[in-house]
Protein backbone atom coordinates (compact mmCIF):
# COMPACT_ATOMS: atom_id res chain seq x y z
CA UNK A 1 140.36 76.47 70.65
CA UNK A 2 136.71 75.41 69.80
CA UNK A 3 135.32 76.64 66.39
CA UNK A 4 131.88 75.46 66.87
CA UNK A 5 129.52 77.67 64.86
CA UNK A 6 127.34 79.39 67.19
CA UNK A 7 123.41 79.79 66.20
CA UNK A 8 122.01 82.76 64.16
CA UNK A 9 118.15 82.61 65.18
CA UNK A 10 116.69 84.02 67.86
CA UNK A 11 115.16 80.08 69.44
CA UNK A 12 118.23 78.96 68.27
CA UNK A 13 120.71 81.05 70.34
CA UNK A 14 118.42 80.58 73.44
CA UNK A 15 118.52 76.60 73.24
CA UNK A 16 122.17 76.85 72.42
CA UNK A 17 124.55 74.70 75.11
CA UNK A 18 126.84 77.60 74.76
CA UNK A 19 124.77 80.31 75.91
CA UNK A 20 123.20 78.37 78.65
CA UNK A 21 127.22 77.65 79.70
CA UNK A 22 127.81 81.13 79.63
CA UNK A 23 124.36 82.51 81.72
CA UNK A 24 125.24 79.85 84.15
CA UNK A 25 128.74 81.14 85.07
CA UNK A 26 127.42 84.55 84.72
CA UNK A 27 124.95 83.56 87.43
CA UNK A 28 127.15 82.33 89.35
CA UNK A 29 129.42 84.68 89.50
CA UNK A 30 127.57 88.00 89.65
CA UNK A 31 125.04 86.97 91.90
CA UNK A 32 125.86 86.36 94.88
CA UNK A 33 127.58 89.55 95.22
CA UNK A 34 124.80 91.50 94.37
CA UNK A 35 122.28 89.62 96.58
CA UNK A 36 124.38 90.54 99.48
CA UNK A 37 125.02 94.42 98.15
CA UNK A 38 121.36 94.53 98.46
CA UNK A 39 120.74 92.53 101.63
CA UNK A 40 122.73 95.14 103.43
CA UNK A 41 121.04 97.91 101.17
CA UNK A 42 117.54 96.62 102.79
CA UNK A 43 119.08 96.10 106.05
CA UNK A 44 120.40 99.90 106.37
CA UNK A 45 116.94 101.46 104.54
CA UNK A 46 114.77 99.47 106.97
CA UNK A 47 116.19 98.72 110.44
CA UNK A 48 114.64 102.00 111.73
CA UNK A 49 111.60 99.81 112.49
CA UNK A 50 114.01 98.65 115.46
CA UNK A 51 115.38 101.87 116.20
CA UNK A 52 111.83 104.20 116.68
CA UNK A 53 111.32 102.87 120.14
CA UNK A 54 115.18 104.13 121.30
CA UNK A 55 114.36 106.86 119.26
CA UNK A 56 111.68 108.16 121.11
CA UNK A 57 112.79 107.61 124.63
CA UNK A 58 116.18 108.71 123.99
CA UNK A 59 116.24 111.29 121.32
CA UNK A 60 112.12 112.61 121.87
CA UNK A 61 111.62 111.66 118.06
CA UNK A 62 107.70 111.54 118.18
CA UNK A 63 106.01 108.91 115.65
CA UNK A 64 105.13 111.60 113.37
CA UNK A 65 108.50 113.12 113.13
CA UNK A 66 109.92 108.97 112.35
CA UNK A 67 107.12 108.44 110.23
CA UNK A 68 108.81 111.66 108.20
CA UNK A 69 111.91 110.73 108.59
CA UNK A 70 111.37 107.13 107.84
CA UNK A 71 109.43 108.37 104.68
CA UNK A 72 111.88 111.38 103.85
CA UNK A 73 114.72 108.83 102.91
CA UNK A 74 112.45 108.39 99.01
CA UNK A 75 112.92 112.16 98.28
CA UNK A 76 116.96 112.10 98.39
CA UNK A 77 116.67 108.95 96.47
CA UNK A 78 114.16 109.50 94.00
CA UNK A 79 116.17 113.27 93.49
CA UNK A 80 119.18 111.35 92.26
CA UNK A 81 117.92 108.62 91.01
CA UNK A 82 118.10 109.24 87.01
CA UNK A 83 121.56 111.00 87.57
CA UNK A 84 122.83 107.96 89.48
CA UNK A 85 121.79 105.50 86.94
CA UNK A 86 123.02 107.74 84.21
CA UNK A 87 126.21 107.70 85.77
CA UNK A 88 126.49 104.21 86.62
CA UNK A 89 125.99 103.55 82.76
CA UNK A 90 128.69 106.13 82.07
CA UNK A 91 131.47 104.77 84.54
CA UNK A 92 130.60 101.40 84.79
CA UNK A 93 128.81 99.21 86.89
CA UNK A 94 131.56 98.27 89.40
CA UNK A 95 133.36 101.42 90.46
CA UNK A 96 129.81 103.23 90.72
CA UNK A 97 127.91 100.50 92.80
CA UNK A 98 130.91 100.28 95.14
CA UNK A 99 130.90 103.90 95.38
CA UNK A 100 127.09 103.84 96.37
CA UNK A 101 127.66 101.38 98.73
CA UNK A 102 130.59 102.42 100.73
CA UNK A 103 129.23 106.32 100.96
CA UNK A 104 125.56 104.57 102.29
CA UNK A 105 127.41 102.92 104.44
CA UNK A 106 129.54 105.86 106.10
CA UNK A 107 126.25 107.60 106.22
CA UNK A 108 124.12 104.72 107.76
CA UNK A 109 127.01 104.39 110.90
CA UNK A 110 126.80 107.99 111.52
CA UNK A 111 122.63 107.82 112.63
CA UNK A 112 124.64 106.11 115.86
CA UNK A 113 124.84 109.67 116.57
CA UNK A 114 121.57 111.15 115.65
CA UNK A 115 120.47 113.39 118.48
CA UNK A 116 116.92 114.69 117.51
CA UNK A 117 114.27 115.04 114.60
CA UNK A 118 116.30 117.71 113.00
CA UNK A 119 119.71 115.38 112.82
CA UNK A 120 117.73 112.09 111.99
CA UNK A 121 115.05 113.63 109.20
CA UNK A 122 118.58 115.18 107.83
CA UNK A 123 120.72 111.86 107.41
CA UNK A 124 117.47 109.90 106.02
CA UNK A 125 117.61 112.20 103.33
CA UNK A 126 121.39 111.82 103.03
CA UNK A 127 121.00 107.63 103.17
CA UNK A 128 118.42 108.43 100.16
CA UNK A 129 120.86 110.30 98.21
CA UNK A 130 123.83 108.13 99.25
CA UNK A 131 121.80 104.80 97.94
CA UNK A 132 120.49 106.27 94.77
CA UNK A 133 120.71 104.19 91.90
CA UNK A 134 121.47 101.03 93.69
CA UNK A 135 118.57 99.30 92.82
CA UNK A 136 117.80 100.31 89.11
CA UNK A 137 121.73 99.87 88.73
CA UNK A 138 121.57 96.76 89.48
CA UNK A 139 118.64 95.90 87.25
CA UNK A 140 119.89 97.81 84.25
CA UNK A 141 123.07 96.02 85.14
CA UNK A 142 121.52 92.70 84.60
CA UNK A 143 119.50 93.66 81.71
CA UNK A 144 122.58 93.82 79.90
CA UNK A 145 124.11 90.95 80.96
CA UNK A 146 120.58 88.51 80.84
CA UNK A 147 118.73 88.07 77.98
CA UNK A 148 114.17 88.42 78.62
CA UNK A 149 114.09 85.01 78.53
CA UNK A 150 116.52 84.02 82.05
CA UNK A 151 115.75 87.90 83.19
CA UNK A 152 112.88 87.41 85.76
CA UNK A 153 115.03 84.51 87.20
CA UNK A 154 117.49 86.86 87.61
CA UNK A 155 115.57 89.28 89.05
CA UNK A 156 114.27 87.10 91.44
CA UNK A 157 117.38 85.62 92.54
CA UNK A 158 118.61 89.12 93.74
CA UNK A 159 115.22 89.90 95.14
CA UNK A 160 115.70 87.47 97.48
CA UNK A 161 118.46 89.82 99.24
CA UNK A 162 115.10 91.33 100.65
CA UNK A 163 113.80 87.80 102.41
CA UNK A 164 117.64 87.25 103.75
CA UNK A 165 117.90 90.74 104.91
CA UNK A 166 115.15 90.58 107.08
CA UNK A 167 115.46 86.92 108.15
CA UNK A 168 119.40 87.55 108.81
CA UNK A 169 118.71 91.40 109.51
CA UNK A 170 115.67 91.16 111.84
CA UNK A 171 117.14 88.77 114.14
CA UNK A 172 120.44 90.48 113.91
CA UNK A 173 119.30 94.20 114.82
CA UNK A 174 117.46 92.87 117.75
CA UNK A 175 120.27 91.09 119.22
CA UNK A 176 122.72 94.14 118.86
CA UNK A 177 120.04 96.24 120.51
CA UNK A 178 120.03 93.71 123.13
CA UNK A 179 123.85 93.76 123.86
CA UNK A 180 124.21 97.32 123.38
CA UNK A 181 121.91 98.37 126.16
CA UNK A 182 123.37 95.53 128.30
CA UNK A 183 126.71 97.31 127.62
CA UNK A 184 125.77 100.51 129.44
CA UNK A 185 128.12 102.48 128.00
CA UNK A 186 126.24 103.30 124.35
CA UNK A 187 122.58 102.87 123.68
CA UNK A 188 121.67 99.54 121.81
CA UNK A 189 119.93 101.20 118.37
CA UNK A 190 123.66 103.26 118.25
CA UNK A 191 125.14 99.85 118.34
CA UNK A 192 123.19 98.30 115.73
CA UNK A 193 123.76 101.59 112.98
CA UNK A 194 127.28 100.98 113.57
CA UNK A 195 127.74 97.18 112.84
CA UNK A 196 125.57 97.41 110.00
CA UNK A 197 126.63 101.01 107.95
CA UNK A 198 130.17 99.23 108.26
CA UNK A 199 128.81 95.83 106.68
CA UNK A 200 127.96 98.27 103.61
CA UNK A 201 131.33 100.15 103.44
CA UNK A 202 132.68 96.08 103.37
CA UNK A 203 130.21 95.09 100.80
CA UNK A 204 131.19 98.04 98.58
CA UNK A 205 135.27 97.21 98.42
CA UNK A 206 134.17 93.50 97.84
CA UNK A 207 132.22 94.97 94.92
CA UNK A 208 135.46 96.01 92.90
CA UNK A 209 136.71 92.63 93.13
CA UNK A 210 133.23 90.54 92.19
CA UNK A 211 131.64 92.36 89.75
CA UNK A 212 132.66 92.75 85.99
CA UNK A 213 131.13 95.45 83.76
CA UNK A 214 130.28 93.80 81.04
CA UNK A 215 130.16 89.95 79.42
CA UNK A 216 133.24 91.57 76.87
CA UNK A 217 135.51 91.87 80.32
CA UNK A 218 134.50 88.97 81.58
CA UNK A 219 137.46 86.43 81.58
CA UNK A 220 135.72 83.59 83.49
CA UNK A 221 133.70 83.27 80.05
CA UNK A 222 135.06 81.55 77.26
CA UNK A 223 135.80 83.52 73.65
CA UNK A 224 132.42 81.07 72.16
CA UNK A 225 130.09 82.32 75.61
CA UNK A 226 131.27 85.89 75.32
CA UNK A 227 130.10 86.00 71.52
CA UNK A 228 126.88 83.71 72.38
CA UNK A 229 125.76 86.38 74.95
CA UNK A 230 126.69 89.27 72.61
CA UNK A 231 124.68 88.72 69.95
CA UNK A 232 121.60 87.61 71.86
CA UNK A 233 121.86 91.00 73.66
CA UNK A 234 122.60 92.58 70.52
CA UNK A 235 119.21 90.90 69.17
CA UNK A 236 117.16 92.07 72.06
CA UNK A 237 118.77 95.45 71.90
CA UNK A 238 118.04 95.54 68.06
CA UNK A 239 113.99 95.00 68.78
CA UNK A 240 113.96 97.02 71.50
CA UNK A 241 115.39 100.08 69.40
CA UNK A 242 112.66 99.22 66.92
CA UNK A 243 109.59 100.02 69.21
CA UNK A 244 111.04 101.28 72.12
CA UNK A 245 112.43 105.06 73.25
CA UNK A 246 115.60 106.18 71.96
CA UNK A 247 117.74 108.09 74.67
CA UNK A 248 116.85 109.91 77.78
CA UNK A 249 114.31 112.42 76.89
CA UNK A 250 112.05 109.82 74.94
CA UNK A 251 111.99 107.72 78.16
CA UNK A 252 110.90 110.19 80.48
CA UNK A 253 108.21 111.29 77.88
CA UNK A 254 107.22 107.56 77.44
CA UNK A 255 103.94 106.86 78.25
CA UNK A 256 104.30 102.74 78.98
CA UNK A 257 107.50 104.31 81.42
CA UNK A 258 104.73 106.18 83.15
CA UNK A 259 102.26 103.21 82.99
CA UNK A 260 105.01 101.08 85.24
CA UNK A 261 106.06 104.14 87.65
CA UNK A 262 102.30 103.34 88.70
CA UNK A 263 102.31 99.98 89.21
CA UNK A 264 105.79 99.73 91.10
CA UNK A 265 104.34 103.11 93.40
CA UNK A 266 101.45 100.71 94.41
CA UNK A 267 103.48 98.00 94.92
CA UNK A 268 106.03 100.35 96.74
CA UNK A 269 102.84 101.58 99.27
CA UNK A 270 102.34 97.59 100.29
CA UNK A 271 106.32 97.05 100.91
CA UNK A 272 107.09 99.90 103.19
CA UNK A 273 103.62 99.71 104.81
CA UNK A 274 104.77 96.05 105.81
CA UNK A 275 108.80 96.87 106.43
CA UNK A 276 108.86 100.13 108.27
CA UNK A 277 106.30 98.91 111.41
CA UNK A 278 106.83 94.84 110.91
CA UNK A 279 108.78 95.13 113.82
CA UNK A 280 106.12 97.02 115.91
CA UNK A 281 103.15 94.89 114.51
CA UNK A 282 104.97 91.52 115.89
CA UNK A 283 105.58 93.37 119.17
CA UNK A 284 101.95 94.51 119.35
CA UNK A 285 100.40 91.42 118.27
CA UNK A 286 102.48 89.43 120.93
CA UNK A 287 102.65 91.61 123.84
CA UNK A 288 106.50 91.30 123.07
CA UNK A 289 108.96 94.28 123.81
CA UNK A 290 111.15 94.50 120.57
CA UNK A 291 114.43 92.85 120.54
CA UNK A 292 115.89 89.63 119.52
CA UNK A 293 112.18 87.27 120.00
CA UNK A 294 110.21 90.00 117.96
CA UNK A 295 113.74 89.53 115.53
CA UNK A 296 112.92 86.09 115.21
CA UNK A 297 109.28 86.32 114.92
CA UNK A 298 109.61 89.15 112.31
CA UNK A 299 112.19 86.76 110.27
CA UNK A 300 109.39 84.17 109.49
CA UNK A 301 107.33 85.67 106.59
CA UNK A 302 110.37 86.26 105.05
CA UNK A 303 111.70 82.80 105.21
CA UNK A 304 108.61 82.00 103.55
CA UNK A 305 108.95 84.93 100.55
CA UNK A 306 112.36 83.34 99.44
CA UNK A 307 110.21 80.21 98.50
CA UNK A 308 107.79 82.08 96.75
CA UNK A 309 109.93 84.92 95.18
CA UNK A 310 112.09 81.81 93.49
CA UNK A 311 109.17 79.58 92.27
CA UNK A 312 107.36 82.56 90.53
CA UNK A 313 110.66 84.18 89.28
CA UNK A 314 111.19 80.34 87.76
CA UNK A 315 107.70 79.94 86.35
CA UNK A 316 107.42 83.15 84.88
CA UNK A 317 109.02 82.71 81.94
CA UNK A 318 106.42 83.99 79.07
CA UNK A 319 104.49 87.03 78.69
CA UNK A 320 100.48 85.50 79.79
CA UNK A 321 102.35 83.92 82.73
CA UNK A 322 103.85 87.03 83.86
CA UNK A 323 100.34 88.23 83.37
CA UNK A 324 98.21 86.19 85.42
CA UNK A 325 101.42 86.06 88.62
CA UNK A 326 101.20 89.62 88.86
CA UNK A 327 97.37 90.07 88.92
CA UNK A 328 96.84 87.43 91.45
CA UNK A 329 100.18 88.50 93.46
CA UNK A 330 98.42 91.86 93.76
CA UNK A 331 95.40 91.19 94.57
CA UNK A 332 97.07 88.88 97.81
CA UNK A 333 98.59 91.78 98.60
CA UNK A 334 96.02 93.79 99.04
CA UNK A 335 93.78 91.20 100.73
CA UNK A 336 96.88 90.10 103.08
CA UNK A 337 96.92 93.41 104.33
CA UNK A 338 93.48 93.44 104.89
CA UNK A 339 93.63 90.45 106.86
CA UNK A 340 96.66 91.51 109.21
CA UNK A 341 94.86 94.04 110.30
CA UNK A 342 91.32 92.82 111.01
CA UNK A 343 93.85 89.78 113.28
CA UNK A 344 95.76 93.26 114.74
CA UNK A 345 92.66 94.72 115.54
CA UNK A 346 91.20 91.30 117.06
CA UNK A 347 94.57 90.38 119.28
CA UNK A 348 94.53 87.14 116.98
CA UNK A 349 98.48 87.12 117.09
CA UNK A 350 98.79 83.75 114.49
CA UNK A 351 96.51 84.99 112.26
CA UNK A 352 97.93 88.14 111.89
CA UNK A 353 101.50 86.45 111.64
CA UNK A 354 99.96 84.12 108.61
CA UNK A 355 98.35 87.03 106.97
CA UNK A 356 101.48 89.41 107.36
CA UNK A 357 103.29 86.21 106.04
CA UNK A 358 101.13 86.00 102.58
CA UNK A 359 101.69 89.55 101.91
CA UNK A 360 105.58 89.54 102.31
CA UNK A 361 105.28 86.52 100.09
CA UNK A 362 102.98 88.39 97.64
CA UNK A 363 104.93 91.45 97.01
CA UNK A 364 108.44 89.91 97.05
CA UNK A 365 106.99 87.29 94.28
CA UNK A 366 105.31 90.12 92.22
CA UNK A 367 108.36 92.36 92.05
CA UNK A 368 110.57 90.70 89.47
CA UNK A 369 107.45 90.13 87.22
CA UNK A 370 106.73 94.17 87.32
CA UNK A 371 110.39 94.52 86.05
CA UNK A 372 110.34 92.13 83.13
CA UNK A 373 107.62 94.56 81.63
CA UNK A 374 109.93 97.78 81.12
CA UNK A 375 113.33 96.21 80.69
CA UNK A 376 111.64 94.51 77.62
CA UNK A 377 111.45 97.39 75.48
CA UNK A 378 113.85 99.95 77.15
CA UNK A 379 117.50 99.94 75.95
CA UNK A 380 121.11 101.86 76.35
CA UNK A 381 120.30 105.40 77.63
CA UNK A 382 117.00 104.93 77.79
CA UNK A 383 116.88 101.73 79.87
CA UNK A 384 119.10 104.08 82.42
CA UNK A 385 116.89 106.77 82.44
CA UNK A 386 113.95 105.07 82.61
CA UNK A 387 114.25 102.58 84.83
CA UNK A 388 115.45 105.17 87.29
CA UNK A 389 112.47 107.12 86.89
CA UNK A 390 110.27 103.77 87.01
CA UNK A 391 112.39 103.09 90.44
CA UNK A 392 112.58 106.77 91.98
CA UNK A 393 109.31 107.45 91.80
CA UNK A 394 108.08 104.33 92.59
CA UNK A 395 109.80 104.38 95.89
CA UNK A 396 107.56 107.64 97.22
CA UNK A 397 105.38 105.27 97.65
CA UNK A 398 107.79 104.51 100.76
CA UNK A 399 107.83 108.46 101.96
CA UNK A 400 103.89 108.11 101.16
CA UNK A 401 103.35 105.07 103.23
CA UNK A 402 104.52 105.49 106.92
CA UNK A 403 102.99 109.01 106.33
CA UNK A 404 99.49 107.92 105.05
CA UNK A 405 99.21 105.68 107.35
CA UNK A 406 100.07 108.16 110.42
CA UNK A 407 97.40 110.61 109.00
CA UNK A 408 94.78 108.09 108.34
CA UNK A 409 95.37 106.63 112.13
CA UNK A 410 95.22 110.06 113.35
CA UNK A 411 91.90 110.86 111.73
CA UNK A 412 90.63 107.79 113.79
CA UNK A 413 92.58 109.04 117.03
CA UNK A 414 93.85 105.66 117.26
CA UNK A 415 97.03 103.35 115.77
CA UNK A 416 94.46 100.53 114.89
CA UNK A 417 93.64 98.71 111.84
CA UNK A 418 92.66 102.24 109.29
CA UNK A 419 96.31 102.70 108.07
CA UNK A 420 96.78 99.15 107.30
CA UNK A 421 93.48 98.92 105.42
CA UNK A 422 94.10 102.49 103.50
CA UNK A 423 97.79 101.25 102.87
CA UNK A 424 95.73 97.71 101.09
CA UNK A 425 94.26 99.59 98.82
CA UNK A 426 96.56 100.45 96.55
CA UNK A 427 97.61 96.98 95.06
CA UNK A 428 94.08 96.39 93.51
CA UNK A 429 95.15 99.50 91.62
CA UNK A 430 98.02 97.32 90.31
CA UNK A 431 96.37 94.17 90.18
CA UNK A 432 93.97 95.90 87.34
CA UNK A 433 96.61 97.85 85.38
CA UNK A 434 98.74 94.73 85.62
CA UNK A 435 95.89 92.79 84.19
CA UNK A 436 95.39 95.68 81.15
CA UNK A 437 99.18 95.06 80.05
CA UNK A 438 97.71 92.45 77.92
CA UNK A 439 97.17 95.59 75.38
CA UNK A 440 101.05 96.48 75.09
CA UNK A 441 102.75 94.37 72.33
CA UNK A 442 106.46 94.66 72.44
CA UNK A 443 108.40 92.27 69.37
CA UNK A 444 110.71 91.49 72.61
CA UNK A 445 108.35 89.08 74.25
CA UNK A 446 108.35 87.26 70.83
CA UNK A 447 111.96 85.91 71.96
CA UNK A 448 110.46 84.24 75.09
């Protein structure tokens, strides 16, 4: 066995051939099996888009009642969110993301048998409860396994689960609508909740064999990369207990926790605002019923947000860098969505495809850069709590969305451009407060 000393500083550790070994396997192993725990996570959340049509003509849900129910999924999430997360960080990473997995899943297959507002409002809320703590799981997961330096990679690298789920997803639900109505026997948006709540429940028993809790358990490491990533984590951990909250009640009181909850709500707005109606926007825009050619049209500003999602997450990699990608990744956003629907409102179907292609890009790229900002000072209980709150939260701005955007169409009496310009708004919000970040100090970012 090696007995190569292994470096004491902070620069030190992160230039050290060891811990670069050991990130690298860690990468490689954990990754890929949480990129596709979320690309079916995405999938189940969002292919209602394809679903409201068969909805409607088959079940009478109107578009307010989907806009609710669409919407309604955030409260059951953001409910048990904290819990979740405090869980997961009780039991373990593994057994509790399975567990979230499999039970979304089960829960997803049953809206095959939704049969009015009443049954589908009901099991969004139960899909919202089901999934909780997915997400922020996952990212306090890899805040503990990543040190700040590799960690926006990281989070970008399992961001992209969003670009494949749609490109694989979109594509997908419209061809299972197709050959479920051509089937006769079941209707083709039962179909497609059946195939893909039981990709989840498969996703979640693949979980207990991919995923290890912690780089202590991991064998695939070697004694040297187990002890390089400890005491880098340990480092980081040690600043962040220096400035940051200490347990669960100084995180939810935390002002900077608030500051983020903000931020990712705005960036939340712009996301759902896109996700729930892309679909419907690619139908409208090319006089296209929805099924498998509005699938393939809806798949291309994603293809183009994996580019973008892994450049920036690979850029990013100090503090004034993170700065300036999320101010101008905003501000995109907001001027993206501005754009798709002046070309919605104008029948300019390529424009409107290039515009709702920049603000896919835009908010997938900007999302891993809003969550190296908490995860750099939050730690242990507090990280848990906190990041849940950040996350819960956050994601009203997905019951907030479909239903602002319903209101603000019916004040016009029409479903034209006004709910995709009031849903633009809210990203200059975050472009500013992401810009005003330059006042927090954390001793974390001096490791980068």
């Amino acid at each position: 066995m090696s007995t190569t000393p292994i470096p004491k500083t902070s620069r030190e550790l992160l230039q050290s051939p060891v811990l670069k070994s050991a990130i690298s396997k860690a990468a490689k192993r954990l990754m890929p099996m949480l990129v596709i725990l979320y690309v079916v996570s995405f999938l189940d959340r969002t292919n209602v888009g394809f679903a409201e049509a068969g909805l409607e003509v088959d079940r009478g849900i109107s578009a307010s009642a989907y806009a609710f129910g669409a919407g309604f999924f955030f409260v059951g999430y953001a409910i048990f969110e904290i819990p979740s997360n405090l869980l997961l960080q009780k039991v373990g990473a593994k057994i509790w993301l399975a567990r979230i997995a499999i039970t979304w899943g089960i829960v997803s297959a049953c809206f095959a048998f939704v049969q009015g507002p009443t049954s589908f409002i009901l099991l969004r809320f139960l899909l919202g409860v089901t999934e909780a703590g997915l997400f922020p799981g996952v990212i306090l997961f890899l805040s503990q396994w990543f040190p700040n330096k590799v960690r926006v990679q990281m989070f970008a690298i399992f961001y992209l689960a969003q670009p494949f789920s749609q490109m694989i997803g979109s594509p997908l639900s419209g061809w299972l609508i197709n050959v479920g109505n051509d089937l006769g026997s079941i209707r083709g948006w039962q179909l497609m909740f059946a195939v893909e709540g039981g990709l989840a429940i498969l996703a979640g028993i693949a979980c207990l064999f991919f995923l290890i809790d912690s780089p202590a358990k991991a064998k695939f490491l070697s004694v040297e990369e187990k002890a390089a990533l400890a005491e880098i984590m340990a480092l980081e951990d040690t600043v962040k207990d220096e400035t940051g909250p200490r347990g669960v009640g100084a995180a939810l009181r935390n002002g900077k926790v608030w500051y983020f909850t903000v931020i990712y709500f705005c960036l939340q707005i712009a996301v759902y605002g896109v996700t729930f109606y892309l679909p419907q926007q690619v139908s409208a825009l090319t006089g296209t019923k929805v099924g498998l050619q509005v699938g393939l049209l809806s798949a291309i500003p994603w293809f183009f947000g994996i580019f973008a999602c892994y450049f920036v997450g690979k850029a990013a990699t100090t503090v004034e860098r993170r700065r300036k990608f999320g101010v101008v990744l905003f501000i995109t956003t907001g001027l993206s969505l501005f754009g798709a629907a002046y070309a919605g409102s104008n029948s300019l179907p390529t424009l409107g495809i290039i515009f709702l292609t920049l603000t896919v890009c835009s908010f997938l790229a900007v999302g891993p850069v809003t969550w190296s900002y908490p995860t750099a000072f939050l730690s242990g209980t507090a990280a848990a709590a906190g990041i849940g709150l950040i996350n819960s939260l956050g994601n009203l701005g997905g019951f907030v969305a479909p239903n602002l955007r319903n209101i603000v169409n019916g004040w016009f009496d029409s479903d034209g451009p006004a709910g995709v310009v009031a849903l633009g708004i809210l990203p200059f919000v975050a472009a500013v407060m992401m810009f005003m970040t330059y006042r927090f100090k954390n001793k974390a970012d001096e490791l980068l």
